[in-house]
PDB file of N, CA and C in Angstrom:
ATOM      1  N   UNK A   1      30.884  -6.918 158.340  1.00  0.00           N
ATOM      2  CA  UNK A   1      30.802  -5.478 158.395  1.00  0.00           C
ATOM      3  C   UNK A   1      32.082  -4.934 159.044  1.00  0.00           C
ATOM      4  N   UNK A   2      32.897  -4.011 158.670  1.00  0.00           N
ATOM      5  CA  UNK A   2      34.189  -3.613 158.713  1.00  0.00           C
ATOM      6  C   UNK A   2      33.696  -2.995 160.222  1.00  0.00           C
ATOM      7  N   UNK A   3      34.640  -2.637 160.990  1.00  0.00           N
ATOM      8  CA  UNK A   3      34.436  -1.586 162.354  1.00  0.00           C
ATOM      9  C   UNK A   3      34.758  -0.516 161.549  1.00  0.00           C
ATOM     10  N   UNK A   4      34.159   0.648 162.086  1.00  0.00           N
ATOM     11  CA  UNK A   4      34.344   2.201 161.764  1.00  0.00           C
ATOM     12  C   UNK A   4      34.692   2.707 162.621  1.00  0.00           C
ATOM     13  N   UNK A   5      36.168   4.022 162.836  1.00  0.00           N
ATOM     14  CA  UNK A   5      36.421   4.120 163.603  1.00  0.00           C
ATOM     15  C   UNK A   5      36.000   5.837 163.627  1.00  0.00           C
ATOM     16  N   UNK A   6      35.645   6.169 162.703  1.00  0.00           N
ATOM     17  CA  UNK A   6      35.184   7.576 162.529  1.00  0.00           C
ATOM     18  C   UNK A   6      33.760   7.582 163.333  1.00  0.00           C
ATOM     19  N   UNK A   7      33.425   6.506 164.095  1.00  0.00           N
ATOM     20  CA  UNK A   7      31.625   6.716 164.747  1.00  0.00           C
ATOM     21  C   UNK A   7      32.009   5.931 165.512  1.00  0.00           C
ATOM     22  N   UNK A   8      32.886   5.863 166.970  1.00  0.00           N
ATOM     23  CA  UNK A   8      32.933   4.727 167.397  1.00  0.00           C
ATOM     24  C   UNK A   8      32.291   4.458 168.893  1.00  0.00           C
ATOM     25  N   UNK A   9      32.029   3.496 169.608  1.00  0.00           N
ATOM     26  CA  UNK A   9      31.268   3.394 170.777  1.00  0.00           C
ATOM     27  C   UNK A   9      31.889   3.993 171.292  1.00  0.00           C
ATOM     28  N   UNK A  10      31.237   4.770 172.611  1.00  0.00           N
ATOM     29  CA  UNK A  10      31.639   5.363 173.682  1.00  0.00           C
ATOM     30  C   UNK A  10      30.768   4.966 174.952  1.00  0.00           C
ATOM     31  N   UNK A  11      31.621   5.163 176.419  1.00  0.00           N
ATOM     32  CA  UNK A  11      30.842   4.909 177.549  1.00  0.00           C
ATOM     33  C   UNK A  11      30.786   6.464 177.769  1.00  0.00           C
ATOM     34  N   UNK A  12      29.573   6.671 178.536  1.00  0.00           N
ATOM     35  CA  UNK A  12      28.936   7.767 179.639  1.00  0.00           C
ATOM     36  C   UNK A  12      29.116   7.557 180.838  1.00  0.00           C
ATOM     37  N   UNK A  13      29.560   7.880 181.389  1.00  0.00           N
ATOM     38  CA  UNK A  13      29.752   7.433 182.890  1.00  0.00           C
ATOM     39  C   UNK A  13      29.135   8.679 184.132  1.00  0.00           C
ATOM     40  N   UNK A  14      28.187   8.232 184.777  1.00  0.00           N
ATOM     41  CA  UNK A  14      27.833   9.294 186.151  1.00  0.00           C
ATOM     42  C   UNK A  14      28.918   9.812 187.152  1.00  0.00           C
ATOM     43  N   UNK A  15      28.393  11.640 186.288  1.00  0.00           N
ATOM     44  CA  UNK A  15      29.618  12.050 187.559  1.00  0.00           C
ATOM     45  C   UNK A  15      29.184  12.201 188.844  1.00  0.00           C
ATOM     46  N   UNK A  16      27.905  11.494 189.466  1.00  0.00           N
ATOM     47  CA  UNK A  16      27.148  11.383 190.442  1.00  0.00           C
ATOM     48  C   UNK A  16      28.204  10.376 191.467  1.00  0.00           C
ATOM     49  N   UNK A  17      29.085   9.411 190.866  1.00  0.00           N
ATOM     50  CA  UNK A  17      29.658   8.441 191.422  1.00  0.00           C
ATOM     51  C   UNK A  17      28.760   7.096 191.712  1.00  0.00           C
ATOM     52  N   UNK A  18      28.087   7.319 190.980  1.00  0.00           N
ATOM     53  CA  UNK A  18      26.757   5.966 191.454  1.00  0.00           C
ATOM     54  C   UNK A  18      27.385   4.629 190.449  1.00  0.00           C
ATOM     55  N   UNK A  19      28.317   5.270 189.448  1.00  0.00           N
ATOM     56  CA  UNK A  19      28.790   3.713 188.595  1.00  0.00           C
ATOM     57  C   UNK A  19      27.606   3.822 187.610  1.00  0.00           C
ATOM     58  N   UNK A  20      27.036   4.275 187.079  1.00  0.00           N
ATOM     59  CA  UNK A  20      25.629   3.676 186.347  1.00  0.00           C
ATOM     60  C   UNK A  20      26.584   4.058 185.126  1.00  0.00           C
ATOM     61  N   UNK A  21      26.654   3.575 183.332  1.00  0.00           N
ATOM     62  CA  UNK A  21      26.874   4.109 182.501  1.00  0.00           C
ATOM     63  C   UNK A  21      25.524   3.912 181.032  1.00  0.00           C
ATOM     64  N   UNK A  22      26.042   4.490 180.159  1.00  0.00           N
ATOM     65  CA  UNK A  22      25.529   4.375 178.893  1.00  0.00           C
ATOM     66  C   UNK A  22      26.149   4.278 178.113  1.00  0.00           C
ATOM     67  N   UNK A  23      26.131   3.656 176.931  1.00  0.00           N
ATOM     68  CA  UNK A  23      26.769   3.224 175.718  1.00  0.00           C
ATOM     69  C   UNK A  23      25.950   4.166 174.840  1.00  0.00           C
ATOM     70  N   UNK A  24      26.773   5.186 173.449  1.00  0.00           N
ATOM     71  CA  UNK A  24      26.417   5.665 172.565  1.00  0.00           C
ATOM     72  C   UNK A  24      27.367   5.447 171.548  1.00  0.00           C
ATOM     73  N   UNK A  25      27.272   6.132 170.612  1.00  0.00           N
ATOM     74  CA  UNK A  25      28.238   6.379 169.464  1.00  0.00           C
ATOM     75  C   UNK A  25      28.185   8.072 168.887  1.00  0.00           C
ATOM     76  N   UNK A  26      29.351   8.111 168.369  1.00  0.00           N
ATOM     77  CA  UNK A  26      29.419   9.904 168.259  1.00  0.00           C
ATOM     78  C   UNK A  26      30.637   9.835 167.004  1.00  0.00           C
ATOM     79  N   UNK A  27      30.934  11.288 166.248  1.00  0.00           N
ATOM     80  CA  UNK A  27      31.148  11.221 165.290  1.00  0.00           C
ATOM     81  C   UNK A  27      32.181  12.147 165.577  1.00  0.00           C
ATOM     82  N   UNK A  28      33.547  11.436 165.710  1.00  0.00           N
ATOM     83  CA  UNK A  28      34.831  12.216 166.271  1.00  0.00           C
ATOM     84  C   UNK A  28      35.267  13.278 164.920  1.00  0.00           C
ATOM     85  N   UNK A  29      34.883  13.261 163.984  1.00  0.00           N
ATOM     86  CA  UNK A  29      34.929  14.579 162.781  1.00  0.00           C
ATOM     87  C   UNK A  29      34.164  15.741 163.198  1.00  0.00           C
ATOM     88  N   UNK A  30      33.088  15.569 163.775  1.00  0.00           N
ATOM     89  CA  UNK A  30      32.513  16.872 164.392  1.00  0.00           C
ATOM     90  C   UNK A  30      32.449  16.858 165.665  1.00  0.00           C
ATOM     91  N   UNK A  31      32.599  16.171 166.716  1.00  0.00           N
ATOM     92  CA  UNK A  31      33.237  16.586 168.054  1.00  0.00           C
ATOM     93  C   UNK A  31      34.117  15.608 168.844  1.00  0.00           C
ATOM     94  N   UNK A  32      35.436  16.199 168.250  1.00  0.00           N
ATOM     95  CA  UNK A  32      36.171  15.950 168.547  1.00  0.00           C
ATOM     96  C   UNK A  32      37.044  15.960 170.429  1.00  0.00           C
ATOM     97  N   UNK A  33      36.487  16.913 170.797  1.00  0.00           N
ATOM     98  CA  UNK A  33      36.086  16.701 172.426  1.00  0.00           C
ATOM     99  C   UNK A  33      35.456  16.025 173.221  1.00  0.00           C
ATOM    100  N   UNK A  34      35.522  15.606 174.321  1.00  0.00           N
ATOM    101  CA  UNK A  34      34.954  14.697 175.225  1.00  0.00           C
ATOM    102  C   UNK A  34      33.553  15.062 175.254  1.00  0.00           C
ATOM    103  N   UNK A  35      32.693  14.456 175.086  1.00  0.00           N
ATOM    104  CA  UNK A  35      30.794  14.324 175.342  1.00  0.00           C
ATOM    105  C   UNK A  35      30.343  14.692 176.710  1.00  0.00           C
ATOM    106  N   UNK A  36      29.852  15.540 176.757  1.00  0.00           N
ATOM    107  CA  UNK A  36      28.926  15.699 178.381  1.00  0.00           C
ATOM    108  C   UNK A  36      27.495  15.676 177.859  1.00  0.00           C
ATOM    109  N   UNK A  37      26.608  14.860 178.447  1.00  0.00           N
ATOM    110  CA  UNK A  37      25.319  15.114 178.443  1.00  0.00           C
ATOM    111  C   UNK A  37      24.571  14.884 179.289  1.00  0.00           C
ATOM    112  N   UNK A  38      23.326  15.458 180.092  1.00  0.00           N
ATOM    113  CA  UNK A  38      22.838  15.516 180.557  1.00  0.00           C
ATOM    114  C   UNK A  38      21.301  14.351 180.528  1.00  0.00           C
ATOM    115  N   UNK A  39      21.924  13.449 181.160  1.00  0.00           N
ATOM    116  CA  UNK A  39      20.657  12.201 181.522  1.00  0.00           C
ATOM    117  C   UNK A  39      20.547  11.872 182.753  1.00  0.00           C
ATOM    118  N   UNK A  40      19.534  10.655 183.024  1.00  0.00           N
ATOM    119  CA  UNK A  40      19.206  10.344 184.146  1.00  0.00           C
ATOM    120  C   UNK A  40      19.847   9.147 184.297  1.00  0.00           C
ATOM    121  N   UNK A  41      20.133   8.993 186.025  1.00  0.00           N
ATOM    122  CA  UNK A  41      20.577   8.106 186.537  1.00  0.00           C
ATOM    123  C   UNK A  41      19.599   7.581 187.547  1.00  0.00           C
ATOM    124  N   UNK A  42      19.450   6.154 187.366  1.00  0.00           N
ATOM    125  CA  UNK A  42      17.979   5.705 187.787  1.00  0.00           C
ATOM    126  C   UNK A  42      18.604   5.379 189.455  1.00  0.00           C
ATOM    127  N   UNK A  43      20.017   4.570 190.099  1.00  0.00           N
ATOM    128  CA  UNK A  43      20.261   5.133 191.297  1.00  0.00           C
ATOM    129  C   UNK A  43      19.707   5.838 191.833  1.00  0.00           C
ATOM    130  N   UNK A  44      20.122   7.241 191.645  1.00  0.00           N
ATOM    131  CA  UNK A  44      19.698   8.665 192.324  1.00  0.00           C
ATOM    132  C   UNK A  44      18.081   9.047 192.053  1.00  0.00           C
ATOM    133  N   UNK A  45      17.975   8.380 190.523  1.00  0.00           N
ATOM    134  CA  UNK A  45      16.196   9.009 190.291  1.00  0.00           C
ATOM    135  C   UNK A  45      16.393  10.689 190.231  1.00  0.00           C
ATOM    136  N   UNK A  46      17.588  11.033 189.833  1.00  0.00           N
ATOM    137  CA  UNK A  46      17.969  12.216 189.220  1.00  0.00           C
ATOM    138  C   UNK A  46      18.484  12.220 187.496  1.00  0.00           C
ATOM    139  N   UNK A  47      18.200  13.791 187.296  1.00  0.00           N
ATOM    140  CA  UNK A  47      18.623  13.957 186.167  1.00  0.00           C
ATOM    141  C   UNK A  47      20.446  14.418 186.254  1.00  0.00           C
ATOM    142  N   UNK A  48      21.686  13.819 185.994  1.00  0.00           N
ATOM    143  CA  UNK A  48      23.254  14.521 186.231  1.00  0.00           C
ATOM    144  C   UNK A  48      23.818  14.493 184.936  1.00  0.00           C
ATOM    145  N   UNK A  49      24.964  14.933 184.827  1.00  0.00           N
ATOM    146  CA  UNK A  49      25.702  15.130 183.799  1.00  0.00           C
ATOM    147  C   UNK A  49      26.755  13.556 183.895  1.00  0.00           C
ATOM    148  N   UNK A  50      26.673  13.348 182.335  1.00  0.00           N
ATOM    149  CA  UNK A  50      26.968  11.777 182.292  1.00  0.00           C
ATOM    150  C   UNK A  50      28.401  12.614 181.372  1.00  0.00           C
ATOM    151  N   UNK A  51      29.665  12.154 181.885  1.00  0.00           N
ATOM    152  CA  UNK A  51      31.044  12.370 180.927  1.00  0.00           C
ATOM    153  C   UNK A  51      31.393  11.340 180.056  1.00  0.00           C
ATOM    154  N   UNK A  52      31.832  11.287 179.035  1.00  0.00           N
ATOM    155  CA  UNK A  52      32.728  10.467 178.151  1.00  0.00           C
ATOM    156  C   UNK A  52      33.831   9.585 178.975  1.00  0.00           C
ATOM    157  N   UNK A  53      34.196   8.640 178.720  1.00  0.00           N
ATOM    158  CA  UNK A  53      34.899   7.665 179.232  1.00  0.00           C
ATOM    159  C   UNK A  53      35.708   7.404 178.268  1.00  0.00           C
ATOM    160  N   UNK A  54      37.185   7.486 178.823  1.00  0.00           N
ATOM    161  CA  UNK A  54      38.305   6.597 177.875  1.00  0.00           C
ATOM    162  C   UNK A  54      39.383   5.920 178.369  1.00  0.00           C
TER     163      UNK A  54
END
């Protein structure tokens, strides 16, 4: 299976500073900007805003 680079993995990283991340994939043709989303970080046992990593 070829790699695709039009959908490619990305890390999430806590801007909590706790180190925790997530692995997704996203589709740099329609957002082409860095990812913020809002998940939980089991550390804190809060819900924070997780940034794109590069």
């Amino acid at each position: 299976m070829a790699r695709n680079d039009l959908r490619p993995v990305i890390k999430l990283k806590s801007t909590a500073g706790t180190g925790h991340t997530y692995v997704t994939r996203k589709n740099r043709r329609n957002h082409p900007d860095r990812l913020t989303l809002r998940k939980y970080d089991p550390t804190i046992r809060q819900h924070v805003l997780f940034r794109e990593e590069r």
